[in-house]
N, C-alpha and C. Protein backbone atom coordinates (compact mmCIF):
# COMPACT_ATOMS: atom_id res chain seq x y z
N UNK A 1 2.91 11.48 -17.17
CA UNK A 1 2.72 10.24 -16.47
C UNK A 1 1.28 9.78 -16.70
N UNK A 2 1.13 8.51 -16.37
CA UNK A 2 -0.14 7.82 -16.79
C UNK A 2 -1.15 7.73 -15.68
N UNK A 3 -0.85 7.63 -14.20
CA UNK A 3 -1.58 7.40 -13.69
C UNK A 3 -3.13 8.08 -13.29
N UNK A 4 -3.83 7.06 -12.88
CA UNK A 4 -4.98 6.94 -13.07
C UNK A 4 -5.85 7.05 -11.21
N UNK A 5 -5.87 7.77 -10.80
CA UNK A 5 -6.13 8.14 -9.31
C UNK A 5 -6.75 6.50 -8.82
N UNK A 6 -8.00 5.74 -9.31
CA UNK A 6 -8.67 5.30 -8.96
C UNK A 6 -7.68 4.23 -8.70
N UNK A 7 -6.05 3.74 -9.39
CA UNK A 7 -5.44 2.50 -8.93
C UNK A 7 -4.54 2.93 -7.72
N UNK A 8 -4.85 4.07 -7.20
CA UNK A 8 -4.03 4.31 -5.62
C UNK A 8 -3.97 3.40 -4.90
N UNK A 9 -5.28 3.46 -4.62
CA UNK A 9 -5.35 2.32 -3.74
C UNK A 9 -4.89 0.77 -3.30
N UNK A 10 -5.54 0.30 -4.68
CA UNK A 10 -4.62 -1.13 -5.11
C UNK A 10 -3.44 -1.23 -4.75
N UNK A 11 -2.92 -0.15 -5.35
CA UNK A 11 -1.27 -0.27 -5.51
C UNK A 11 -0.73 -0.07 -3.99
N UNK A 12 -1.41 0.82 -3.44
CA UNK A 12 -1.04 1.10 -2.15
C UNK A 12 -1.27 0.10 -1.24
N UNK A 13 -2.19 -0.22 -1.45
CA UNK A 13 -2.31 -1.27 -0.15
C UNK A 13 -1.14 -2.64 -0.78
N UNK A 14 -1.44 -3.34 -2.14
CA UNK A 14 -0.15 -4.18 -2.12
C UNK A 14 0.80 -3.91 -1.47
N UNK A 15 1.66 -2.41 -1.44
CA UNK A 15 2.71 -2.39 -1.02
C UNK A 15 3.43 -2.32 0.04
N UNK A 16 1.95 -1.59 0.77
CA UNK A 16 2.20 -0.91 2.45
C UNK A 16 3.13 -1.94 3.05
N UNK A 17 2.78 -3.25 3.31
CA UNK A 17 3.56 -4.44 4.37
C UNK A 17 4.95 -4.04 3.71
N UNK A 18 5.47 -4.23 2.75
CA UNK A 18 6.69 -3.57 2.19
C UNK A 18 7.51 -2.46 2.63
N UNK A 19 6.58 -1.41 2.20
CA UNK A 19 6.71 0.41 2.63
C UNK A 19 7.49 -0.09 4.12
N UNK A 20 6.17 -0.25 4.94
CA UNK A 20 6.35 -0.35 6.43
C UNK A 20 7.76 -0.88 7.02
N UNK A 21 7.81 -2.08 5.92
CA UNK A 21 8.96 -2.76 6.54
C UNK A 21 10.50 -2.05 5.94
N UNK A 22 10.33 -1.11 5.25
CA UNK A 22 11.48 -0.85 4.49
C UNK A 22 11.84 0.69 5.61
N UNK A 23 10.56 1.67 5.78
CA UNK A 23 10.83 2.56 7.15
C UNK A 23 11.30 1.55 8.12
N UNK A 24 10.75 1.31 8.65
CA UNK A 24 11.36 0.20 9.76
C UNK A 24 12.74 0.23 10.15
N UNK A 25 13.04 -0.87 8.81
CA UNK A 25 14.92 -1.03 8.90
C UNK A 25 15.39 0.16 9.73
N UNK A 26 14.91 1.24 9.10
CA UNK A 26 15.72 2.42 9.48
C UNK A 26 14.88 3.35 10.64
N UNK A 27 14.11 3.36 10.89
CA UNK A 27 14.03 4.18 12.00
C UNK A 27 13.27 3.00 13.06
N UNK A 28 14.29 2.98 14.10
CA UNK A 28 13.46 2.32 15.20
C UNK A 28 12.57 2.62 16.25
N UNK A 29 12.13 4.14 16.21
CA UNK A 29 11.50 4.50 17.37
C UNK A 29 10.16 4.09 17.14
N UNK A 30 9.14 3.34 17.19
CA UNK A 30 7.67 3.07 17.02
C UNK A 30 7.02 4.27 16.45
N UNK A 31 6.74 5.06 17.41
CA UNK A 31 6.06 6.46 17.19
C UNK A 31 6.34 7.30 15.91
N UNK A 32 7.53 7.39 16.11
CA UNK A 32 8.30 7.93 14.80
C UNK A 32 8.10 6.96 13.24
N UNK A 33 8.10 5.80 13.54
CA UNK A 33 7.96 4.99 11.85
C UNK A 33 6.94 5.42 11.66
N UNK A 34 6.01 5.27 12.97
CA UNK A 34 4.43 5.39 12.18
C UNK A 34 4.13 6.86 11.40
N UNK A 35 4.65 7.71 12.03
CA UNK A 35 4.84 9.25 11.66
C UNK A 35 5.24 9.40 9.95
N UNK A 36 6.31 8.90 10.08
CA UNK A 36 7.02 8.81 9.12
C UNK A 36 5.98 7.84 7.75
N UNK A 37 5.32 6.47 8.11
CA UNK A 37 4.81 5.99 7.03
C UNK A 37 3.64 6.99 6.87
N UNK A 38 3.04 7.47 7.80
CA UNK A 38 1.88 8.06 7.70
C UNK A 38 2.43 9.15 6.48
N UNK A 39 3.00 9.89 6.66
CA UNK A 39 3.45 11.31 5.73
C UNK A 39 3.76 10.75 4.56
N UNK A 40 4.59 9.81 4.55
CA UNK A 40 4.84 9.03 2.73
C UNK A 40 3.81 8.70 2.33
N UNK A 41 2.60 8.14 3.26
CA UNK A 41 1.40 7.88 2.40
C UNK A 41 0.78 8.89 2.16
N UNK A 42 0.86 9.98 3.12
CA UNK A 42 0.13 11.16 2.34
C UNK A 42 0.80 12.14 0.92
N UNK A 43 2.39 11.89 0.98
CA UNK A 43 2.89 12.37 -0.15
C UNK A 43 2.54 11.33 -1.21
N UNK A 44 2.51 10.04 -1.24
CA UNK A 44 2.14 9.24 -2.54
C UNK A 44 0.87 9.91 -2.63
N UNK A 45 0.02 9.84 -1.89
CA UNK A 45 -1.45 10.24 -2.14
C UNK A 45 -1.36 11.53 -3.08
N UNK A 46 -0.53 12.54 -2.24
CA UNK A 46 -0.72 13.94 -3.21
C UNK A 46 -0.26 13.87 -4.92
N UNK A 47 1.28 12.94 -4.78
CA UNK A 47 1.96 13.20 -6.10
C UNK A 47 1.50 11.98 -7.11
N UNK A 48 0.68 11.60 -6.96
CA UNK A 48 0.27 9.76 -7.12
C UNK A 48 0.28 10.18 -8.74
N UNK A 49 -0.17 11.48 -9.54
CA UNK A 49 -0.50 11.98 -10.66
C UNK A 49 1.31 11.77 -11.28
N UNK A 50 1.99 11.82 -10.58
CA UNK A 50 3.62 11.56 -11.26
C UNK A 50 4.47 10.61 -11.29
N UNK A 51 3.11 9.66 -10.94
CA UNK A 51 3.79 8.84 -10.50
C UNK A 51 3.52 7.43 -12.29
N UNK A 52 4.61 6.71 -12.61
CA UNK A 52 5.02 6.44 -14.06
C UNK A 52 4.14 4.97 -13.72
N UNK A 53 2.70 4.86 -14.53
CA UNK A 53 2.70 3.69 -14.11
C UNK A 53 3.52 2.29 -14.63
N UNK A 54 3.99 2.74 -15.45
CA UNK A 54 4.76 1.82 -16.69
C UNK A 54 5.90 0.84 -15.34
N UNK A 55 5.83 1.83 -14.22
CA UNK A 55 7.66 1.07 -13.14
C UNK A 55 6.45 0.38 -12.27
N UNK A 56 7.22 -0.20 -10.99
CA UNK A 56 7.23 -0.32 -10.19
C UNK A 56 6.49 0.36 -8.69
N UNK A 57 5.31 0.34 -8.57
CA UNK A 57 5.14 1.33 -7.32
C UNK A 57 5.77 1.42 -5.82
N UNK A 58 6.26 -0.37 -5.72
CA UNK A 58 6.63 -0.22 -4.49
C UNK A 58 8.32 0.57 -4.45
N UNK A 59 9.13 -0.05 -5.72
CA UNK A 59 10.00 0.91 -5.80
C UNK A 59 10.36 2.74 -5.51
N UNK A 60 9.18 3.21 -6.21
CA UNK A 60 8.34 4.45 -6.06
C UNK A 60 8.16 5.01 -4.64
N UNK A 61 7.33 4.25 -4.42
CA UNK A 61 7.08 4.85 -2.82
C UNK A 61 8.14 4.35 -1.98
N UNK A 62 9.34 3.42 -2.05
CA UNK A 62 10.45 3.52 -1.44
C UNK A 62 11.10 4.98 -1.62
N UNK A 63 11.61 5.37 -2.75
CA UNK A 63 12.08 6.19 -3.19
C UNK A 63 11.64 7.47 -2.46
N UNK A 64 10.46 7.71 -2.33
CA UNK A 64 9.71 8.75 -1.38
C UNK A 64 9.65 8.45 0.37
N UNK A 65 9.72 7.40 0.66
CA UNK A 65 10.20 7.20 2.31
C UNK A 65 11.50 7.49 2.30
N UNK A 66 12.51 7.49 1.20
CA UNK A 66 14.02 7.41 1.76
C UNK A 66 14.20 8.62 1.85
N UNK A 67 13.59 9.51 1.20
CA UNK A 67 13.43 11.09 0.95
C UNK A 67 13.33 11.67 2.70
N UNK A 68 12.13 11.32 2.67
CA UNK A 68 11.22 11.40 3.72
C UNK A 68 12.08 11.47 4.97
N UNK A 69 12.56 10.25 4.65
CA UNK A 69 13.78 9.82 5.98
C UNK A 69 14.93 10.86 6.31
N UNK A 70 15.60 10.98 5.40
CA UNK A 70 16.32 11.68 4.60
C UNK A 70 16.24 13.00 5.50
N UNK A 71 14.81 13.96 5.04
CA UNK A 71 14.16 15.01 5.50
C UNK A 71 14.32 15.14 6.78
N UNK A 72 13.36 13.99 7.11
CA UNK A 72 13.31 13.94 8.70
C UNK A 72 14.83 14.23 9.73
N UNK A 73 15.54 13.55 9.08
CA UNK A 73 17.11 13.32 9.93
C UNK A 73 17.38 14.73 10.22
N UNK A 74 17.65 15.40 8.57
CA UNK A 74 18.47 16.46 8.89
C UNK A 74 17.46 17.70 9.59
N UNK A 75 16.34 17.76 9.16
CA UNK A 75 15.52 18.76 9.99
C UNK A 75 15.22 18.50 11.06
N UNK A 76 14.98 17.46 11.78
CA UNK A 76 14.54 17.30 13.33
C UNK A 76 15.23 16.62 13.95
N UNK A 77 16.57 16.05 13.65
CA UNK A 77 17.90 14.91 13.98
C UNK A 77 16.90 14.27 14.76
N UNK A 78 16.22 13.51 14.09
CA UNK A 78 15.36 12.43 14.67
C UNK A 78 15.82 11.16 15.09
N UNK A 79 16.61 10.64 13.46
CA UNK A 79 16.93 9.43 13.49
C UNK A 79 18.55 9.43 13.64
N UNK A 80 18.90 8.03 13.60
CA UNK A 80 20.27 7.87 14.25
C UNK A 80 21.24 8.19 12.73
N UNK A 81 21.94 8.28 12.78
CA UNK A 81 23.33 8.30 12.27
C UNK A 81 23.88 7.60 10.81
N UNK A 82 23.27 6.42 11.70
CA UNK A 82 23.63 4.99 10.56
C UNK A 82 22.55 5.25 9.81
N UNK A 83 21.59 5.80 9.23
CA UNK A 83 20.90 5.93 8.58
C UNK A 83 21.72 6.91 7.26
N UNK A 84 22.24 6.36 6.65
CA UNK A 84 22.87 7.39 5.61
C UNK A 84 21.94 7.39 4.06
N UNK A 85 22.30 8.09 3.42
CA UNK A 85 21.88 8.05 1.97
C UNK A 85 22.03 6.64 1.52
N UNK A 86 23.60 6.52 1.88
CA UNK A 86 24.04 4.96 0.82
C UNK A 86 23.24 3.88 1.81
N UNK A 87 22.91 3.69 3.36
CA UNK A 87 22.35 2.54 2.92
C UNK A 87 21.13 2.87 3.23
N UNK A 88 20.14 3.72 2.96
CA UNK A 88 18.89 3.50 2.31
C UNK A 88 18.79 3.35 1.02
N UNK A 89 19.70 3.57 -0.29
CA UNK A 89 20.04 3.19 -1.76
C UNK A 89 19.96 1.49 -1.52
N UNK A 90 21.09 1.20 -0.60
CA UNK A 90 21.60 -0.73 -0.36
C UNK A 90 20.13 -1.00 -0.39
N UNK A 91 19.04 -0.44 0.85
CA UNK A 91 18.35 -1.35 1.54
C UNK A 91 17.01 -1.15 0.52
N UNK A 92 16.90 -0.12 -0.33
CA UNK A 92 15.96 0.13 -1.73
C UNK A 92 15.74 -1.50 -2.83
N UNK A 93 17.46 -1.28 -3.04
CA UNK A 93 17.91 -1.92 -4.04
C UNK A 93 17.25 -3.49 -3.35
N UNK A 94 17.80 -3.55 -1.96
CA UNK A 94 17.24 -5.37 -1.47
C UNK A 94 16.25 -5.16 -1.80
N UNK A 95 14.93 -4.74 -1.62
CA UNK A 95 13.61 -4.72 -1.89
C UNK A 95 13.42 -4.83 -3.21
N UNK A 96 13.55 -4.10 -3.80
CA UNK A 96 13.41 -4.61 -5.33
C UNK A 96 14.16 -5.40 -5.89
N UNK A 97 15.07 -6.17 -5.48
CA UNK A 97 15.43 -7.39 -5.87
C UNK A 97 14.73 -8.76 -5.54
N UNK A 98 14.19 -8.49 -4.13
CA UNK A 98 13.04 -9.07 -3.38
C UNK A 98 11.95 -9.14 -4.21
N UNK A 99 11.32 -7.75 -4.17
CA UNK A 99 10.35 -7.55 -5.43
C UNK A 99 10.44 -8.06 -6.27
N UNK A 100 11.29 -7.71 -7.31
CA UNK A 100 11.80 -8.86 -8.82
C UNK A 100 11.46 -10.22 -8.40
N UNK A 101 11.92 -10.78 -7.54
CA UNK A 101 12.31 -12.12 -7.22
C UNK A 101 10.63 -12.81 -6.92
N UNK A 102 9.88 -11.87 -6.22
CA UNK A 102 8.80 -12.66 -5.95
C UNK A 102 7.69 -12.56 -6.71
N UNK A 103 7.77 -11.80 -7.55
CA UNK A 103 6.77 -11.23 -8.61
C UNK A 103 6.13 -10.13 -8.32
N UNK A 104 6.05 -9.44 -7.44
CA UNK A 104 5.30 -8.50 -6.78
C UNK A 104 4.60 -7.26 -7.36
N UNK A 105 5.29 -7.02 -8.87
CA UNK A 105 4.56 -6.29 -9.89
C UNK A 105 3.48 -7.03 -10.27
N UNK A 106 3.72 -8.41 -10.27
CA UNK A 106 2.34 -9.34 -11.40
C UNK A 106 1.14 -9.34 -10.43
N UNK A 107 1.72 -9.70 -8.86
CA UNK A 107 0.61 -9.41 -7.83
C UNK A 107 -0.36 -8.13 -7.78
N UNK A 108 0.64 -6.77 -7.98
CA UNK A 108 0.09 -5.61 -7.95
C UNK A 108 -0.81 -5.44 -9.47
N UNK A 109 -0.37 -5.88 -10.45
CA UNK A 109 -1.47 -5.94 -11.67
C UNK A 109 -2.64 -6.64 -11.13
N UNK A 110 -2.44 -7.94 -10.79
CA UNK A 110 -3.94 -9.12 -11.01
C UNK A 110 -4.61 -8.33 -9.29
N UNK A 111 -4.33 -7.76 -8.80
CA UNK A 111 -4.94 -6.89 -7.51
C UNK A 111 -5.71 -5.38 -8.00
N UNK A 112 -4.98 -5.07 -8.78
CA UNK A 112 -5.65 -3.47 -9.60
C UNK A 112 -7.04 -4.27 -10.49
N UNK A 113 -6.26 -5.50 -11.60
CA UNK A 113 -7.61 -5.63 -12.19
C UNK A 113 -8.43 -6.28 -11.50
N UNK A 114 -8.53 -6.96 -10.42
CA UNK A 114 -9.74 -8.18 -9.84
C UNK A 114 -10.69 -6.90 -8.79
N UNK A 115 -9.27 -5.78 -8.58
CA UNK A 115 -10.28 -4.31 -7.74
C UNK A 115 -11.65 -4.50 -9.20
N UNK A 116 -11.40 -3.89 -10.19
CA UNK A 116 -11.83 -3.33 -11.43
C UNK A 116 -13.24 -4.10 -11.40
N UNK A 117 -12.93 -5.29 -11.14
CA UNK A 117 -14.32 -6.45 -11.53
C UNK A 117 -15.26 -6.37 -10.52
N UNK A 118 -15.08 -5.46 -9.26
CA UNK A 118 -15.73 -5.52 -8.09
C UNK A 118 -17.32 -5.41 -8.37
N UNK A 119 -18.37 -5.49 -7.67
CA UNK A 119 -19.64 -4.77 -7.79
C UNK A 119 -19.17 -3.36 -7.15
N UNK A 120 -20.25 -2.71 -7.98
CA UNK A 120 -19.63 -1.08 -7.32
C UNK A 120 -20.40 -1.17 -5.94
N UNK A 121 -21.28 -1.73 -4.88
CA UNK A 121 -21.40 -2.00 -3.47
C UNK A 121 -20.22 -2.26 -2.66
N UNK A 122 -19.86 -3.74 -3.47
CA UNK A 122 -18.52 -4.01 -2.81
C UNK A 122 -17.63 -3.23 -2.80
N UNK A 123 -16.98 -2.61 -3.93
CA UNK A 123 -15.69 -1.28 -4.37
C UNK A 123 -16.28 -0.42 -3.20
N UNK A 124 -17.54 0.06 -2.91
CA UNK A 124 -17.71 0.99 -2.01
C UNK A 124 -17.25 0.96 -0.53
N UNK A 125 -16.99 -0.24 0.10
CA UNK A 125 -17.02 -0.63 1.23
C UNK A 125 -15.49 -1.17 1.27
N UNK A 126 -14.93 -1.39 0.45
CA UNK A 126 -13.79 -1.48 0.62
C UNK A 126 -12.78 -0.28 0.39
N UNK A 127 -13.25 0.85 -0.21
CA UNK A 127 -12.78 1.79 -0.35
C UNK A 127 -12.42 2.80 0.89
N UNK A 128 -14.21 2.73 1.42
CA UNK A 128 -14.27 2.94 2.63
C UNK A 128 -13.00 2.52 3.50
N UNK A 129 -12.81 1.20 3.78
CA UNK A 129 -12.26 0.88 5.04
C UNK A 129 -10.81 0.58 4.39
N UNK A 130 -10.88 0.65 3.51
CA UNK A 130 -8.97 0.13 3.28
C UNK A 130 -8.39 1.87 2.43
N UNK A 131 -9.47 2.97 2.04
CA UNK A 131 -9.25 4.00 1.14
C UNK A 131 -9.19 4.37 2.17
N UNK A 132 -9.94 4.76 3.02
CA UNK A 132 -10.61 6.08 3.90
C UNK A 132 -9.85 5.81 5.27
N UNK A 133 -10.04 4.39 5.55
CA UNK A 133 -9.72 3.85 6.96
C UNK A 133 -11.16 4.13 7.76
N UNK A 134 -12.04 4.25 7.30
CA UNK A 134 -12.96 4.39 8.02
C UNK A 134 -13.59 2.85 8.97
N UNK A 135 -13.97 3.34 10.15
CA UNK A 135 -14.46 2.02 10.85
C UNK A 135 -15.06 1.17 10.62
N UNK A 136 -15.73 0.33 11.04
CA UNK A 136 -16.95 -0.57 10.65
C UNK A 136 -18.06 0.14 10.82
N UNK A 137 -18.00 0.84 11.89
CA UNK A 137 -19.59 1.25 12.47
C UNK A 137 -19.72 2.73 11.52
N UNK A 138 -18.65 3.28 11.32
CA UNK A 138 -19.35 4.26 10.15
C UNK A 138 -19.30 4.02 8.67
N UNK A 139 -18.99 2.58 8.26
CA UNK A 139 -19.35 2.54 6.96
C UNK A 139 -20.95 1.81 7.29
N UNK A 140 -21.14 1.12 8.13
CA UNK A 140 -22.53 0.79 8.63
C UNK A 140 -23.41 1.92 8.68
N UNK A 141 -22.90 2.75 9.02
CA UNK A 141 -24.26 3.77 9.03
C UNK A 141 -24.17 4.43 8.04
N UNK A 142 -23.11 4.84 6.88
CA UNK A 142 -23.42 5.71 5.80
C UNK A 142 -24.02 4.89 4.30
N UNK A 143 -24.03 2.83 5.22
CA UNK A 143 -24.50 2.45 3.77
C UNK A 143 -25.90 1.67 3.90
N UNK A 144 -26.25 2.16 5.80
CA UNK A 144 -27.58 1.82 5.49
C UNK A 144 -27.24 0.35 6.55
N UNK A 145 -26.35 -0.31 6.58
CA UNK A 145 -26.05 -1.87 6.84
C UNK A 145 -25.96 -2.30 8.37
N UNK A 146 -26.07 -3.33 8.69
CA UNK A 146 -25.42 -3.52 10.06
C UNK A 146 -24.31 -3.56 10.21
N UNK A 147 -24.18 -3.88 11.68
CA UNK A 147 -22.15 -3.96 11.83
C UNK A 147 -21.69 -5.39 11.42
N UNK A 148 -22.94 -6.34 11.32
CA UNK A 148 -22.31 -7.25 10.87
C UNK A 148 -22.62 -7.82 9.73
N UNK A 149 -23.50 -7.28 9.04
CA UNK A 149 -23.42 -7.08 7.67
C UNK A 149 -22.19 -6.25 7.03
N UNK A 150 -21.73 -5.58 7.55
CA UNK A 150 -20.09 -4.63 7.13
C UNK A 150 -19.05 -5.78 6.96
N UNK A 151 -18.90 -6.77 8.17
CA UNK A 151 -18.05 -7.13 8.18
C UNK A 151 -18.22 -8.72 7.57
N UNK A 152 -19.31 -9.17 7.04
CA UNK A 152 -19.87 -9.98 6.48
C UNK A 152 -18.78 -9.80 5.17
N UNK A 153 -19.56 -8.39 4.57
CA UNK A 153 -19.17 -8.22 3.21
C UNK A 153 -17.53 -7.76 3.03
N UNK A 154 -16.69 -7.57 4.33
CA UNK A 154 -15.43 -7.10 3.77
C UNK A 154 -14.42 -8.77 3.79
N UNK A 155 -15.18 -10.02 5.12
CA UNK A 155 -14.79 -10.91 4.98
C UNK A 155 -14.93 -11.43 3.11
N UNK A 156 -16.13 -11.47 2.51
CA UNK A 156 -16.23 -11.93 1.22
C UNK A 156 -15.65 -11.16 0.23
N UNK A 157 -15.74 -9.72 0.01
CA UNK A 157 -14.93 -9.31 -0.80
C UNK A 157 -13.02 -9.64 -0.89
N UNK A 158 -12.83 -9.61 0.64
CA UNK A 158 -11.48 -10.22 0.50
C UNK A 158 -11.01 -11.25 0.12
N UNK A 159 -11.86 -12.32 -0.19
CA UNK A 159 -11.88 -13.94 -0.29
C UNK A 159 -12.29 -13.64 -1.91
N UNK A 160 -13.12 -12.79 -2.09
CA UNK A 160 -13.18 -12.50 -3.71
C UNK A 160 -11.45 -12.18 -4.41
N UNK A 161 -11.39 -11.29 -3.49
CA UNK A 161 -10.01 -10.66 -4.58
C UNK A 161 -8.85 -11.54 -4.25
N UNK A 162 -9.21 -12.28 -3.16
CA UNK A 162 -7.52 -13.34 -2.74
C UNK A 162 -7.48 -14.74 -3.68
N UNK A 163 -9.17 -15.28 -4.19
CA UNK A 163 -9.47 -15.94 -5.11
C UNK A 163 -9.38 -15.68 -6.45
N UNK A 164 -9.58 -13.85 -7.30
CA UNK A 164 -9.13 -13.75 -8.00
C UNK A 164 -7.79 -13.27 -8.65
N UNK A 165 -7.56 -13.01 -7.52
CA UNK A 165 -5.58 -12.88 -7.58
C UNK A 165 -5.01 -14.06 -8.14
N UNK A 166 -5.15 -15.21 -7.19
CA UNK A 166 -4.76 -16.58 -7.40
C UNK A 166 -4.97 -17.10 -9.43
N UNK A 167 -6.05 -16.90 -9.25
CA UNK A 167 -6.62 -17.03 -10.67
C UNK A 167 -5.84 -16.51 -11.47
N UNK A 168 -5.98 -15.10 -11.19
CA UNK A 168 -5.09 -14.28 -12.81
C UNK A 168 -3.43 -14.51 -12.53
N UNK A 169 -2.68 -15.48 -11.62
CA UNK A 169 -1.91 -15.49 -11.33
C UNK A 169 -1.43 -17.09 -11.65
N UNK A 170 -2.73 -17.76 -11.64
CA UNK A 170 -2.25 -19.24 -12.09
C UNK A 170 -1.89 -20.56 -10.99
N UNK A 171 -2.17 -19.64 -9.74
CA UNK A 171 -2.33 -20.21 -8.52
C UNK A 171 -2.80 -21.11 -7.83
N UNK A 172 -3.15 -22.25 -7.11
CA UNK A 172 -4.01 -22.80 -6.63
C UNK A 172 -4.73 -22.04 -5.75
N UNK A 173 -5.97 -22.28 -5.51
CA UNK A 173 -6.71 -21.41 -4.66
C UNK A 173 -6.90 -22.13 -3.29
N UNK A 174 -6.54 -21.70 -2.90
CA UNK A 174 -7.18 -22.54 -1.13
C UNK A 174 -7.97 -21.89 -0.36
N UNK A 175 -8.96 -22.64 0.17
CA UNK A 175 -10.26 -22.00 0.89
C UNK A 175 -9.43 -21.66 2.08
């Protein structure tokens, strides 16, 4: 496999609103989805090295929540019933037809490369808080910055990459 550790992220964060919503469907207890996305993100994180970059990631990390799900049921009869194999396959397949349909691979490219173009300051601080999850107030203190200098620069870097998304995408840009 091809992948390249440093596009985790990218890829991950495109997809999470996805991920999230695809656990969801199927497990309704709050506590429990979050459980549940939390552990798929830590298994993408671990196996991320097998992961083919040539496909689809959000496909991918579906494929690893349905597992997940899967897991969960029969070892801790967590979730309900109606949760079967076949329709987490059905509810896969909607998503990546969804996916197909909205472009969501071309998004996840022009998001990996506009990461790439970052200043390595900026890459740092966003890594921080969207890699790490780290707060405001401790990327403030490990980069030297204020708290509102932190949030200065994660407002502009985001307006960077939502401007160059648009761009490599052919988009109109709107302030």
């Amino acid at each position: 496999m091809n992948s390249d550790p440093e596009q985790f992220l990218p890829l991950f964060l495109a997809a999470q609103s996805d991920l999230r919503a695809f656990i969801g469907a199927t497990v309704r207890d709050r506590a429990l989805r979050e459980d549940v996305f939390q552990e798929v993100a830590m298994v993408l994180w671990r196996t991320f090295e097998r992961f083919d970059s040539s496909r689809s990631f959000g496909a991918w990390a579906r494929g690893v929540a349905a597992r997940k799900i899967m897991e969960d049921r029969r070892v801790r009869a967590k979730l309900p019933d109606y949760c079967t194999l076949e329709t987490l396959e059905v509810l896969s397949e909607s998503f990546e037809t969804q996916e197909a349909q909205s472009g969501w691979a071309e998004r996840e490219q022009a998001l990996a490369y506009c990461l790439e173009l970052l200043p390595e300051r900026s890459a740092k601080v966003m890594s921080a808080k969207y890699g790490r999850g780290e707060a405001a107030e401790q990327i403030a203190g490990e980069m030297g910055l204020t708290l509102e200098a932190v949030y200065q620069a994660l407002s502009r870097v985001r307006k960077q990459l939502r401007e160059c998304v648009q761009r490599r995408l052919g988009l109109p840009i709107h302030e």
